[in-house]
C-alpha atoms as a PDB file:
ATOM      1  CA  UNK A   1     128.279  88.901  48.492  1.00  0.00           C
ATOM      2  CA  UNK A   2     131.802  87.120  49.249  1.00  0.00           C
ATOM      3  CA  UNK A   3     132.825  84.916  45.988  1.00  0.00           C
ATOM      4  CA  UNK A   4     132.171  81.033  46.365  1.00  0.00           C
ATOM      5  CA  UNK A   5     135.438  79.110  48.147  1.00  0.00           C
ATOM      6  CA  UNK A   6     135.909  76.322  45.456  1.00  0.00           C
ATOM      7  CA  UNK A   7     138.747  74.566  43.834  1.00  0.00           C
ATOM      8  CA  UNK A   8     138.098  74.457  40.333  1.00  0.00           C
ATOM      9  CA  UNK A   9     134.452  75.604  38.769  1.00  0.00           C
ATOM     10  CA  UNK A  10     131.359  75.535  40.387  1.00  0.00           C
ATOM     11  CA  UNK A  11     129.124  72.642  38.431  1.00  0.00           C
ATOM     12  CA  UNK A  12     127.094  74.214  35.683  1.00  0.00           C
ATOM     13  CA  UNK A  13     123.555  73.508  37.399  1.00  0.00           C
ATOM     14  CA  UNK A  14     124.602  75.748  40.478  1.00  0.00           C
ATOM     15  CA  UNK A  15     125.943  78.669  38.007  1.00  0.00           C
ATOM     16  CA  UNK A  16     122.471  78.816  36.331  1.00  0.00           C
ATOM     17  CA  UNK A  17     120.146  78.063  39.660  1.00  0.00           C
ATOM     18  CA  UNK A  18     122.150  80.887  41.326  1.00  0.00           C
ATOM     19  CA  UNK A  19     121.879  83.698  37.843  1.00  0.00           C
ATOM     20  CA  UNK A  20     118.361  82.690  37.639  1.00  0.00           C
ATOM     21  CA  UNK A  21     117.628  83.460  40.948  1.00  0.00           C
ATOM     22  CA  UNK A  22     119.015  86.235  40.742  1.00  0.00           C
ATOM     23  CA  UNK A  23     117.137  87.575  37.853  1.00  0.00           C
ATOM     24  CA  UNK A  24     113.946  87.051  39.538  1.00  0.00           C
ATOM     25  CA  UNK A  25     114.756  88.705  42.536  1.00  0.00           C
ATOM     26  CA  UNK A  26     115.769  91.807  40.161  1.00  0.00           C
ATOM     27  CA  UNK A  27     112.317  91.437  38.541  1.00  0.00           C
ATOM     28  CA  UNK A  28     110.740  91.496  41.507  1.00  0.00           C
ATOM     29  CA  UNK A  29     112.536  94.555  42.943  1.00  0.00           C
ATOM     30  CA  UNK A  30     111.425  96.023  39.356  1.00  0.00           C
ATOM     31  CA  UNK A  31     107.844  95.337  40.130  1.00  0.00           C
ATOM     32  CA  UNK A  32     107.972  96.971  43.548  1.00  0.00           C
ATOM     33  CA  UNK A  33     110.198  99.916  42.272  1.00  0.00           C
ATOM     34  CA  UNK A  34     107.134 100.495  39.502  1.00  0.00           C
ATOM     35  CA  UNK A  35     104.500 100.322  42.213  1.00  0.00           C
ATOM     36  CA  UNK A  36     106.357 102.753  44.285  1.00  0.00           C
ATOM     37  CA  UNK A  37     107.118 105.178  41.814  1.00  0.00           C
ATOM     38  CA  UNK A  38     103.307 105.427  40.408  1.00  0.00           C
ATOM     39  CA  UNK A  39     102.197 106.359  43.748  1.00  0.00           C
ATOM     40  CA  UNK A  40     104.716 109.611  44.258  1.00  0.00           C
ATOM     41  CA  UNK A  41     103.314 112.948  43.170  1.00  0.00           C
ATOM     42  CA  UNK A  42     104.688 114.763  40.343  1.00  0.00           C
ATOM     43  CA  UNK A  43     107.332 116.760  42.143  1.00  0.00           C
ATOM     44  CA  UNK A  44     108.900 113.377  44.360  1.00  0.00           C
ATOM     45  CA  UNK A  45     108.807 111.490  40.479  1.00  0.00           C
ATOM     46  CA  UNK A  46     111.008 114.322  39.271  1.00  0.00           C
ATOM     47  CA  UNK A  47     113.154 114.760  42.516  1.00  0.00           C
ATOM     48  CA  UNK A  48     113.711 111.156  41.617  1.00  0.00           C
ATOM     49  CA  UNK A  49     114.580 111.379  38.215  1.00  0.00           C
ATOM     50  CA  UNK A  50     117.003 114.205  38.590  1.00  0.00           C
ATOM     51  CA  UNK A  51     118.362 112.216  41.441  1.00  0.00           C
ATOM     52  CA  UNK A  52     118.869 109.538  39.589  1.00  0.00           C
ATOM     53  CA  UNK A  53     120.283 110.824  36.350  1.00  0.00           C
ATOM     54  CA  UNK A  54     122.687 113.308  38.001  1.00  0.00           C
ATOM     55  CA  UNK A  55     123.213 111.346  40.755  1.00  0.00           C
ATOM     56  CA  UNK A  56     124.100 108.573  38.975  1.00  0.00           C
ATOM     57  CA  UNK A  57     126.022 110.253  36.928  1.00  0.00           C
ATOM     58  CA  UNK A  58     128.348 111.792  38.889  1.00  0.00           C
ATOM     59  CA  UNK A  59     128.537 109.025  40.958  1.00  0.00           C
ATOM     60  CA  UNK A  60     130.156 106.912  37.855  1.00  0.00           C
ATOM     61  CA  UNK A  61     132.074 109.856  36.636  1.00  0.00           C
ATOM     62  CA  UNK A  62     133.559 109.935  40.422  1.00  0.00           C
ATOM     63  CA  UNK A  63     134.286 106.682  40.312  1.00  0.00           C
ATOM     64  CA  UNK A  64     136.880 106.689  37.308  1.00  0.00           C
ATOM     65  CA  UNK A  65     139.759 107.689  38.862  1.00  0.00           C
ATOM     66  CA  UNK A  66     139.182 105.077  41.543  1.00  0.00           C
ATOM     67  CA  UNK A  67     138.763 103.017  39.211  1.00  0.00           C
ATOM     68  CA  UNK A  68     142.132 103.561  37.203  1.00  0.00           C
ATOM     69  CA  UNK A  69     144.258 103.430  40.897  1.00  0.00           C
ATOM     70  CA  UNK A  70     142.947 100.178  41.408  1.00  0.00           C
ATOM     71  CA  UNK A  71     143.384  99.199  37.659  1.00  0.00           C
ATOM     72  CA  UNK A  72     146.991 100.238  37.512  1.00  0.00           C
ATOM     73  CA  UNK A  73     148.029  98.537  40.657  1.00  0.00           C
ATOM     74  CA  UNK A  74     147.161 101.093  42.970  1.00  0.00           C
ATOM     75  CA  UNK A  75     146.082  98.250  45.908  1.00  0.00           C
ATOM     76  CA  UNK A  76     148.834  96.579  45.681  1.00  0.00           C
ATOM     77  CA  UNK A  77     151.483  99.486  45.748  1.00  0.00           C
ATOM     78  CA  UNK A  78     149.587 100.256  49.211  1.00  0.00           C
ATOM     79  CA  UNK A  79     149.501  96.536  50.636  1.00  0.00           C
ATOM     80  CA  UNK A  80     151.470  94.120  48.120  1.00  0.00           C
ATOM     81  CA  UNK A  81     150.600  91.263  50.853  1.00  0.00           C
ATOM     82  CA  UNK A  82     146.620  91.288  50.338  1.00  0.00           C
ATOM     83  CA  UNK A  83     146.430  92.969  46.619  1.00  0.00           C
ATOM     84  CA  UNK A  84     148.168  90.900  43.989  1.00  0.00           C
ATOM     85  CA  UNK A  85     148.998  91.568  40.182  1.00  0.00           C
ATOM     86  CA  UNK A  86     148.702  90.102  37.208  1.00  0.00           C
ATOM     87  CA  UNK A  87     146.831  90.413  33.620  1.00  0.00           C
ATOM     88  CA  UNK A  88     143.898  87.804  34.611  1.00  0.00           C
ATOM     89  CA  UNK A  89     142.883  89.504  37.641  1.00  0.00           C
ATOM     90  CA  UNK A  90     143.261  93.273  35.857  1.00  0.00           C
ATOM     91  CA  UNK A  91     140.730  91.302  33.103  1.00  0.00           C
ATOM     92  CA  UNK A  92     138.335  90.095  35.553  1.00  0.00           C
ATOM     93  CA  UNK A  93     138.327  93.734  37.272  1.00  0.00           C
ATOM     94  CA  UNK A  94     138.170  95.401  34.132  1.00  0.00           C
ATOM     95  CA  UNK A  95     135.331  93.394  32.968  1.00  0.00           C
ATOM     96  CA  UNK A  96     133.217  94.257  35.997  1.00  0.00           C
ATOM     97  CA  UNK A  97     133.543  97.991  35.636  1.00  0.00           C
ATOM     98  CA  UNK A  98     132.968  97.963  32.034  1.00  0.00           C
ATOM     99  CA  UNK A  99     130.053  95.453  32.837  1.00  0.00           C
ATOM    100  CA  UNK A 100     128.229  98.146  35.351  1.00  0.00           C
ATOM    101  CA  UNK A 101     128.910 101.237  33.052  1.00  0.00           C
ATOM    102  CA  UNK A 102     127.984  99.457  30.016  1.00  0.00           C
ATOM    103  CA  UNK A 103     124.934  98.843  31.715  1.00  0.00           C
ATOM    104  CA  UNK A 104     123.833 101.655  32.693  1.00  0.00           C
ATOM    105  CA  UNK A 105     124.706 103.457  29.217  1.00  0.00           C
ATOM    106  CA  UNK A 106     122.464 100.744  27.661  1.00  0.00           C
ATOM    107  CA  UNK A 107     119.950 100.896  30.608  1.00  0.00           C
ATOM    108  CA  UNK A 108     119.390 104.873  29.434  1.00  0.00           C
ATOM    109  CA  UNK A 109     119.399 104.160  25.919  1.00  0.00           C
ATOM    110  CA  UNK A 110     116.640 101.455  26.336  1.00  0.00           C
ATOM    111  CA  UNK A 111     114.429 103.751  28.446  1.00  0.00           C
ATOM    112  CA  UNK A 112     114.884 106.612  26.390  1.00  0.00           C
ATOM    113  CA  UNK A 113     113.804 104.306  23.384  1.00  0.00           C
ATOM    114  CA  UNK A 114     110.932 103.213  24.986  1.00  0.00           C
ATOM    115  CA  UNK A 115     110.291 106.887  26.516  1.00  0.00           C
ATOM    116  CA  UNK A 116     109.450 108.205  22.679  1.00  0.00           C
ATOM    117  CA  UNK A 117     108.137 104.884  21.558  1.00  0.00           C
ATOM    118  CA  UNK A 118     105.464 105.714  24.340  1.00  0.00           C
ATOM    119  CA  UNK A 119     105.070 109.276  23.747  1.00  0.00           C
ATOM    120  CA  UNK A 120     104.028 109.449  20.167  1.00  0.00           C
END
């Protein structure tokens, strides 16, 4: 999704339309993801799992280094034209990364919780 082409801040009403949209389309995604995953056997539920824990993993784990290029300046030592500096734009990227791997770290810690809550 490109970022909205505005000159100053979008108005308030649009910021919270748009987020809450947004949050029912990930509840509904939720719901189907359920639905699908109670109709896979036993072995495809923990092909998934192992998928998704390794997978996902790895994936972030991969993705530091990447991460630390970019973070560093790494974009704009390869094309200073189209990949500018400076400390609010290193914030706002920053904040993003640490906003998906947060997460995900509190994503697992949530089902885990509710994982033993459940099997008691």
């Amino acid at each position: 999704m490109a970022a909205p082409h505005h000159h100053g801040a979008p108005p308030p009403a649009w910021i919270v339309g748009f987020t809450l949209a947004t949050a029912l389309a990930i509840a509904w995604a939720v719901v189907f993801a359920t639905l699908a995953f109670r109709r896979l056997d036993e072995f495809q539920r923990a092909a998934s799992k192992f998928a998704w824990y390794w997978g996902g993993s790895i994936g972030l784990a991969a993705s530091l280094p990447f991460y630390v290029f970019i973070y560093l300046g790494g974009l704009h030592w390869l094309d200073p034209v189209h990949f500018h500096l400076g400390a609010e734009l290193a914030f706002a990227f920053r904040l993003g990364y640490g906003l998906a791997a947060g997460s995900l770290g509190l994503g697992m810690l949530v089902a885990l919780g509710v994982w033993r809550i459940t099997r008691q």
